[in-house]
PDB file of N, CA and C in Angstrom:
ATOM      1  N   UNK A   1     -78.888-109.688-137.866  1.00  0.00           N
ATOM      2  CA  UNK A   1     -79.598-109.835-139.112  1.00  0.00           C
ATOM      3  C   UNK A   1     -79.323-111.201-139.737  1.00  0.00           C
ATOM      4  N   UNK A   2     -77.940-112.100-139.590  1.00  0.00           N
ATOM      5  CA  UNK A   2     -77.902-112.860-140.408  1.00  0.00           C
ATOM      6  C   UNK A   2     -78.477-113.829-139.420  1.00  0.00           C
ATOM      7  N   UNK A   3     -78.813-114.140-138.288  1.00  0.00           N
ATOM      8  CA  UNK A   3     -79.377-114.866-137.334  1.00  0.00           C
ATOM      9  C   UNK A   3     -80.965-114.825-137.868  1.00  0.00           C
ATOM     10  N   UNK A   4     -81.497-113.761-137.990  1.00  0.00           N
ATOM     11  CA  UNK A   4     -82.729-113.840-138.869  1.00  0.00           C
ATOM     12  C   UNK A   4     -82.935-114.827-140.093  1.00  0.00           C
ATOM     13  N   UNK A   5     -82.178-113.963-140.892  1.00  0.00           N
ATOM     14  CA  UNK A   5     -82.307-115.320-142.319  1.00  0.00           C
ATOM     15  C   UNK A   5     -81.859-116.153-142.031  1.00  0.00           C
ATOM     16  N   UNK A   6     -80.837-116.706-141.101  1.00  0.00           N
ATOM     17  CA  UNK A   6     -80.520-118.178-141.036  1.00  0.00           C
ATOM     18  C   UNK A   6     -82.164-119.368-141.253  1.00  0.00           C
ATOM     19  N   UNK A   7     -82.667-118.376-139.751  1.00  0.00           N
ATOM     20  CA  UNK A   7     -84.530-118.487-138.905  1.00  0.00           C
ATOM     21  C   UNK A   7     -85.295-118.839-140.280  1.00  0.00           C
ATOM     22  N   UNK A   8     -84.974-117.806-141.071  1.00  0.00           N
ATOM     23  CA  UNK A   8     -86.003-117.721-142.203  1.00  0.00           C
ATOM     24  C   UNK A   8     -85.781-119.045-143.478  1.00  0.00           C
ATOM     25  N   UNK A   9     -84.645-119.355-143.589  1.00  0.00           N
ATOM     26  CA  UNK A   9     -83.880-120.086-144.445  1.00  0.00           C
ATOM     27  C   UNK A   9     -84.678-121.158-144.130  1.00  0.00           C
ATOM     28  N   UNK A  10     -84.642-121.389-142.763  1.00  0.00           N
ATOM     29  CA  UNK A  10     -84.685-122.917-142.501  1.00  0.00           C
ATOM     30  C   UNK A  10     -85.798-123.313-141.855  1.00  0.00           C
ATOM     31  N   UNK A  11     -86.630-122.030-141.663  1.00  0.00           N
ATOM     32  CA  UNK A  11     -88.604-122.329-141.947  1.00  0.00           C
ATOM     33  C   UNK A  11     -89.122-122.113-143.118  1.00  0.00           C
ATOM     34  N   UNK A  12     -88.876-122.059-144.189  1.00  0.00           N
ATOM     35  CA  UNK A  12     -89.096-122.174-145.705  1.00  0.00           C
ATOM     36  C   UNK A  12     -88.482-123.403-146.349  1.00  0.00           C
ATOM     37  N   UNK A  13     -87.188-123.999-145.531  1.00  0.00           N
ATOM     38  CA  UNK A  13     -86.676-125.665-146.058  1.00  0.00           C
ATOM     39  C   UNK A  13     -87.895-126.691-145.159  1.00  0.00           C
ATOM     40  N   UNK A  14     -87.902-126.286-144.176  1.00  0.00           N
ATOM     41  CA  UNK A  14     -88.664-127.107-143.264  1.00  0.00           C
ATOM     42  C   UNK A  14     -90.721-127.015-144.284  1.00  0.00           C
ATOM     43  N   UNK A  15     -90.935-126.041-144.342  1.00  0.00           N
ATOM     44  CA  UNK A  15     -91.939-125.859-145.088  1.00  0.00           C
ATOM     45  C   UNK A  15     -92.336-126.354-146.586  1.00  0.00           C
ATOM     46  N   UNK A  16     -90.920-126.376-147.302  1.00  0.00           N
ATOM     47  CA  UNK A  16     -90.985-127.048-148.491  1.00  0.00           C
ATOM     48  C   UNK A  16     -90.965-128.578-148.276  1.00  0.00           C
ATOM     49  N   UNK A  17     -90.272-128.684-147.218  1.00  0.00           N
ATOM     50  CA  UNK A  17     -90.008-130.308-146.955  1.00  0.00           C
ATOM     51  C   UNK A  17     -91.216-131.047-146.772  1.00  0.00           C
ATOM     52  N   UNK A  18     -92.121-130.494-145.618  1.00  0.00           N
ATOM     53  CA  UNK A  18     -93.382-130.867-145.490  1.00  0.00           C
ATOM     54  C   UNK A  18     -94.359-130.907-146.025  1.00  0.00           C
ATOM     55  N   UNK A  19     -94.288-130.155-147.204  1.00  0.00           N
ATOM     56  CA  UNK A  19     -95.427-130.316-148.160  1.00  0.00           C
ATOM     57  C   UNK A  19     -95.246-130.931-149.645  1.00  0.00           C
ATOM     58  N   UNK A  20     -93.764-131.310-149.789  1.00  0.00           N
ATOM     59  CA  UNK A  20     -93.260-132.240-150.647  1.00  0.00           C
ATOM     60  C   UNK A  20     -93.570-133.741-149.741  1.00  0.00           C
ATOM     61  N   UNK A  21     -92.994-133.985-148.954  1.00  0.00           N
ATOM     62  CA  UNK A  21     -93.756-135.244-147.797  1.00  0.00           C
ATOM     63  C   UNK A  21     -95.191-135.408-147.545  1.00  0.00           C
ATOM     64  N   UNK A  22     -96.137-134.054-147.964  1.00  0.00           N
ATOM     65  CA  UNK A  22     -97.565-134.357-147.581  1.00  0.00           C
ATOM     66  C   UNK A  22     -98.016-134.001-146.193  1.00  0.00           C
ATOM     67  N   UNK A  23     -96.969-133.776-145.281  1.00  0.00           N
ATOM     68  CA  UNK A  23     -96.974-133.609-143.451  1.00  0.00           C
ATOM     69  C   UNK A  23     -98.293-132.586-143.578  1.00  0.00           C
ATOM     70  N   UNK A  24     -99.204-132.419-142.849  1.00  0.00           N
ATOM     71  CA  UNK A  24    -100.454-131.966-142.354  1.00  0.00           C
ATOM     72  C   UNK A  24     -99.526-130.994-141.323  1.00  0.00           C
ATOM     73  N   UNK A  25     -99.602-129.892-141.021  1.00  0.00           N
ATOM     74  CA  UNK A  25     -99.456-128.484-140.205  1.00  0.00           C
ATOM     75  C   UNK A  25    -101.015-128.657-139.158  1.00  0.00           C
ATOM     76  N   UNK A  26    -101.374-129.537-138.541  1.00  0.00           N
ATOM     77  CA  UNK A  26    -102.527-129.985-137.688  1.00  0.00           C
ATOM     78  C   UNK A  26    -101.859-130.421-136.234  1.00  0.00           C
ATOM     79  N   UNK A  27    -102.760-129.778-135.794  1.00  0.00           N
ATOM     80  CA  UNK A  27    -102.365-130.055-134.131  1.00  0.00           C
ATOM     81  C   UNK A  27    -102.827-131.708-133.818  1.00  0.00           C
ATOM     82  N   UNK A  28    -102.536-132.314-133.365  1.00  0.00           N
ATOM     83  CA  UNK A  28    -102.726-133.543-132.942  1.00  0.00           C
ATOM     84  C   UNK A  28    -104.004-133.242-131.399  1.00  0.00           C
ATOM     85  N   UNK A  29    -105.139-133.981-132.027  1.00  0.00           N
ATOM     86  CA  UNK A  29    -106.010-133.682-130.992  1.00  0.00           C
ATOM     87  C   UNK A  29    -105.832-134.688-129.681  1.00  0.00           C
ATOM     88  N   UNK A  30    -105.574-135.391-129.421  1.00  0.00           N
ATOM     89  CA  UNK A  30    -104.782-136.548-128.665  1.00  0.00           C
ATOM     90  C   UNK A  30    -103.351-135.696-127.705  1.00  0.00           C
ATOM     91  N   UNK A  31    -102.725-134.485-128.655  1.00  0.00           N
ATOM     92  CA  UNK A  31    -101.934-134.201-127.282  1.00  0.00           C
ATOM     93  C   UNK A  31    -102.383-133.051-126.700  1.00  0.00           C
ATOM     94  N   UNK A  32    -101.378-133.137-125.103  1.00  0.00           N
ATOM     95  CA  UNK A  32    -101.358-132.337-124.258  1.00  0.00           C
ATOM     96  C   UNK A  32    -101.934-131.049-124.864  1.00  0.00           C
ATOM     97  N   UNK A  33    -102.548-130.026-123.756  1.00  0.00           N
ATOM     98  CA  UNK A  33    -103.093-129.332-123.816  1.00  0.00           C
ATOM     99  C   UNK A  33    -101.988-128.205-123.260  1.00  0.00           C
ATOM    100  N   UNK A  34    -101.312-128.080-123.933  1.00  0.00           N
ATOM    101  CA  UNK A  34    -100.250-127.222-122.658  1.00  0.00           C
ATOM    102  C   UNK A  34     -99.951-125.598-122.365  1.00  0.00           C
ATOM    103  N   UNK A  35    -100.254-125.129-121.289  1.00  0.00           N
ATOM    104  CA  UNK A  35    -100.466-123.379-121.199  1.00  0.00           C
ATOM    105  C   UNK A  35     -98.976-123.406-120.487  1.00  0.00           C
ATOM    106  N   UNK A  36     -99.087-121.843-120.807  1.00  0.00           N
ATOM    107  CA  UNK A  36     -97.554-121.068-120.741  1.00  0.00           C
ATOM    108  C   UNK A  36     -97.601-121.163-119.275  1.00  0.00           C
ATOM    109  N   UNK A  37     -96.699-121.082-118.535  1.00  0.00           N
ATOM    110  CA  UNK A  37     -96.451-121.166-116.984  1.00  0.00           C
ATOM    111  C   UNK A  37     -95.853-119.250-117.120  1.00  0.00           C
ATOM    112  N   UNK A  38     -97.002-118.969-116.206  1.00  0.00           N
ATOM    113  CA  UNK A  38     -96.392-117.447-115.670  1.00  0.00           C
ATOM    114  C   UNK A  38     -95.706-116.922-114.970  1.00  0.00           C
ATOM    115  N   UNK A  39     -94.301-116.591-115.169  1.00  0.00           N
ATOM    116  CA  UNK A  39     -92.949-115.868-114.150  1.00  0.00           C
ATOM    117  C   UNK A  39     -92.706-114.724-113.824  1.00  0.00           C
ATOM    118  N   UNK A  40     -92.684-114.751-112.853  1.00  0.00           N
ATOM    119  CA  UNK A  40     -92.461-112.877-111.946  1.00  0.00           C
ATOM    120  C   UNK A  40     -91.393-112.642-112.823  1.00  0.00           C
ATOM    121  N   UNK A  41     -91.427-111.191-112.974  1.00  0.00           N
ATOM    122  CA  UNK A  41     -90.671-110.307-113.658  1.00  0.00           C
ATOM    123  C   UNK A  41     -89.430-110.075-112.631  1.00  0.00           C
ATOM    124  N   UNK A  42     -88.327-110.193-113.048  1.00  0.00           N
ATOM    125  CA  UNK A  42     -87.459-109.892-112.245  1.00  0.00           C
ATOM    126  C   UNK A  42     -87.041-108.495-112.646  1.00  0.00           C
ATOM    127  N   UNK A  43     -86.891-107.852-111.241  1.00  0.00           N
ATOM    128  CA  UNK A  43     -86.642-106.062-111.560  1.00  0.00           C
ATOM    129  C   UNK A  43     -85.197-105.803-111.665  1.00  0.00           C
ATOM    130  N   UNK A  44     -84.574-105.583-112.649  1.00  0.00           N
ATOM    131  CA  UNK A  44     -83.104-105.586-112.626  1.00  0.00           C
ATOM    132  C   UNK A  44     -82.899-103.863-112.082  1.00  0.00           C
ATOM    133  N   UNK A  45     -83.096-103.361-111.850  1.00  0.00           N
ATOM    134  CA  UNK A  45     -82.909-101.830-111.962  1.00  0.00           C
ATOM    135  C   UNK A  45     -82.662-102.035-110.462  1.00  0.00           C
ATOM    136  N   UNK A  46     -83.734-103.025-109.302  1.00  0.00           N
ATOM    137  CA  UNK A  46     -83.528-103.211-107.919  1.00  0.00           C
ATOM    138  C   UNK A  46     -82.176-104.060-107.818  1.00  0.00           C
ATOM    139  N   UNK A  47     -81.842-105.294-108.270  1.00  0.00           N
ATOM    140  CA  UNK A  47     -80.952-105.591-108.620  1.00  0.00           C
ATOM    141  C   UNK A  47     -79.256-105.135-108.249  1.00  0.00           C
ATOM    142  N   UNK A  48     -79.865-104.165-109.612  1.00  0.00           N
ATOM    143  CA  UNK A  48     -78.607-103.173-110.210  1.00  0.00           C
ATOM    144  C   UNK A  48     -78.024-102.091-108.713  1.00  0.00           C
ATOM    145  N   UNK A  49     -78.973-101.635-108.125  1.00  0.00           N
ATOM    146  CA  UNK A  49     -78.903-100.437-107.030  1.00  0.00           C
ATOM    147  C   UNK A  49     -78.357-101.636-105.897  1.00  0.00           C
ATOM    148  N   UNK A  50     -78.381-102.303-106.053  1.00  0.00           N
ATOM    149  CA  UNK A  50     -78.129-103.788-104.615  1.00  0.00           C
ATOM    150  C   UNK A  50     -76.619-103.385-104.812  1.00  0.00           C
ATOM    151  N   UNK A  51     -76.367-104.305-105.794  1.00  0.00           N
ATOM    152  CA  UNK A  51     -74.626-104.534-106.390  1.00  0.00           C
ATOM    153  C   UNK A  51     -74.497-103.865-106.170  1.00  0.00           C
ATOM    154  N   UNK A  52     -74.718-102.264-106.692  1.00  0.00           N
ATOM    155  CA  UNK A  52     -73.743-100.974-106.778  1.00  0.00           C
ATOM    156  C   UNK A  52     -73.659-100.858-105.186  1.00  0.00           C
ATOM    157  N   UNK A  53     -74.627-100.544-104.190  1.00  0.00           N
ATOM    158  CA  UNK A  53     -74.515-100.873-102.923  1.00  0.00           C
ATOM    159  C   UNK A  53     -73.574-101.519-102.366  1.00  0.00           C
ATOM    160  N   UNK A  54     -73.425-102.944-102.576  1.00  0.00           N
ATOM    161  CA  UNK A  54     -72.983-103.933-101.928  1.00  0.00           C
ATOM    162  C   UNK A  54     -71.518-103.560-102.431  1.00  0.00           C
ATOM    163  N   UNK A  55     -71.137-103.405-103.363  1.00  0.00           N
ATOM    164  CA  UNK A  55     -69.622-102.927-103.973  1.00  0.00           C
ATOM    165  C   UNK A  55     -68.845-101.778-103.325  1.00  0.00           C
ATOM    166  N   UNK A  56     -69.606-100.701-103.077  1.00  0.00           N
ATOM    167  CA  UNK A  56     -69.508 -99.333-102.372  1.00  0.00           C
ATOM    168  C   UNK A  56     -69.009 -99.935-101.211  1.00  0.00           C
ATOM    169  N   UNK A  57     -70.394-100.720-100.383  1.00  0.00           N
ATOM    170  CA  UNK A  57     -69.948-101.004 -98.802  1.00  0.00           C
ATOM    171  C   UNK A  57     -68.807-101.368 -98.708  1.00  0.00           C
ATOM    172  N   UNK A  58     -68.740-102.410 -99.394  1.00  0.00           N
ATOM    173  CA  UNK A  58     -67.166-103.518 -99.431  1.00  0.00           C
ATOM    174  C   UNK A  58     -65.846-102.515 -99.345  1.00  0.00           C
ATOM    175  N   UNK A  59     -66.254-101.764-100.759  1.00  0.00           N
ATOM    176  CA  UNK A  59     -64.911-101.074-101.063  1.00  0.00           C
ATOM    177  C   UNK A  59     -64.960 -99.874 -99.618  1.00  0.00           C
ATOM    178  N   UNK A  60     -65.648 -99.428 -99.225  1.00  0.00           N
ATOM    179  CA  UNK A  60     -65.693 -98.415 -97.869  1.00  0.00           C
ATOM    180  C   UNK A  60     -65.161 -99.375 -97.114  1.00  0.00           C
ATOM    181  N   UNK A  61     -65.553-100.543 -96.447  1.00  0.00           N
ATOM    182  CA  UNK A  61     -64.627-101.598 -95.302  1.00  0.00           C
ATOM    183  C   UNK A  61     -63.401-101.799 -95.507  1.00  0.00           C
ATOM    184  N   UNK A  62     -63.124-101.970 -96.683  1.00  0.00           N
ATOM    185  CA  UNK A  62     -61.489-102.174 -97.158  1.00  0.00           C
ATOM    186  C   UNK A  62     -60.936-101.023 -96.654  1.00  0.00           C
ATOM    187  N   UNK A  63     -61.574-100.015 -97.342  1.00  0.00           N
ATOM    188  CA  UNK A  63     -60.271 -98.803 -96.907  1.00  0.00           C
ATOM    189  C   UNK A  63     -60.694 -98.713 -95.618  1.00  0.00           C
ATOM    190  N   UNK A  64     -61.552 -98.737 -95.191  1.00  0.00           N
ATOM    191  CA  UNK A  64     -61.496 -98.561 -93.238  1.00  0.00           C
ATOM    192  C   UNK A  64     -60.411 -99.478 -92.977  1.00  0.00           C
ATOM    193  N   UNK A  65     -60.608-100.445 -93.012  1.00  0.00           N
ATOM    194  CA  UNK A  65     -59.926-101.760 -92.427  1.00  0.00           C
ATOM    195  C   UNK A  65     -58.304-101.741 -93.006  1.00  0.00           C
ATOM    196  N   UNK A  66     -57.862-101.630 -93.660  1.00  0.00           N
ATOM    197  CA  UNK A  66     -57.159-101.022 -94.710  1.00  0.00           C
ATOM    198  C   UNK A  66     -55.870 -99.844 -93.929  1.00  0.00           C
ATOM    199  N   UNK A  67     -56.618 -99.366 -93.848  1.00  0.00           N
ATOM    200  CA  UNK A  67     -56.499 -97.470 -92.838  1.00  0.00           C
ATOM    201  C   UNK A  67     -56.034 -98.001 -91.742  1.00  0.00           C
ATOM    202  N   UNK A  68     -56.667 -98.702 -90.853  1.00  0.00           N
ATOM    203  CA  UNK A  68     -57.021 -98.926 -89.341  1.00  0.00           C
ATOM    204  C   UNK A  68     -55.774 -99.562 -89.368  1.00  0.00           C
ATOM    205  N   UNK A  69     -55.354-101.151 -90.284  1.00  0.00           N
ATOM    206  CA  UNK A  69     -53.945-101.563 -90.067  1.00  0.00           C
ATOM    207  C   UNK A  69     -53.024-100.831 -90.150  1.00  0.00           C
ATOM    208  N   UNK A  70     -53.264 -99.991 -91.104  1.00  0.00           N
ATOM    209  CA  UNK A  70     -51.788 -99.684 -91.663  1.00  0.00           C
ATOM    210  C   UNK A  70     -51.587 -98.498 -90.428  1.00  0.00           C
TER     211      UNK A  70
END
């Protein structure tokens, strides 16, 4: 919450500032035209089932290996 009003604090200073200065809130027709670049969703849930996997195996080799020396 206080991360919010910080946000809020200081787009209402920035807002007073600019219109005490006169600053125009206008896009500049001269720049870039720029679109969002679209990113695959990464599936954490597949992820998540990997690790837990990969942790299991490990810890199963240890105690085999583990076992087998001793």
């Amino acid at each position: 919450m206080l991360y919010l009003q910080a946000r809020l604090k200081k787009a209402s200073d920035y807002i007073s500032l600019s219109e005490k200065l006169d600053i125009p809130l206008v896009q500049n027709p001269n720049a870039p035209n720029i679109k969002p670049i679209l990113l695959k969703k990464v599936k954490k849930e597949n992820q998540l089932k990997e690790c837990i996997n990969d942790y299991i195996n490990n810890y199963l080799l240890y105690c085999l290996l583990s076992y087998h020396i001793s």
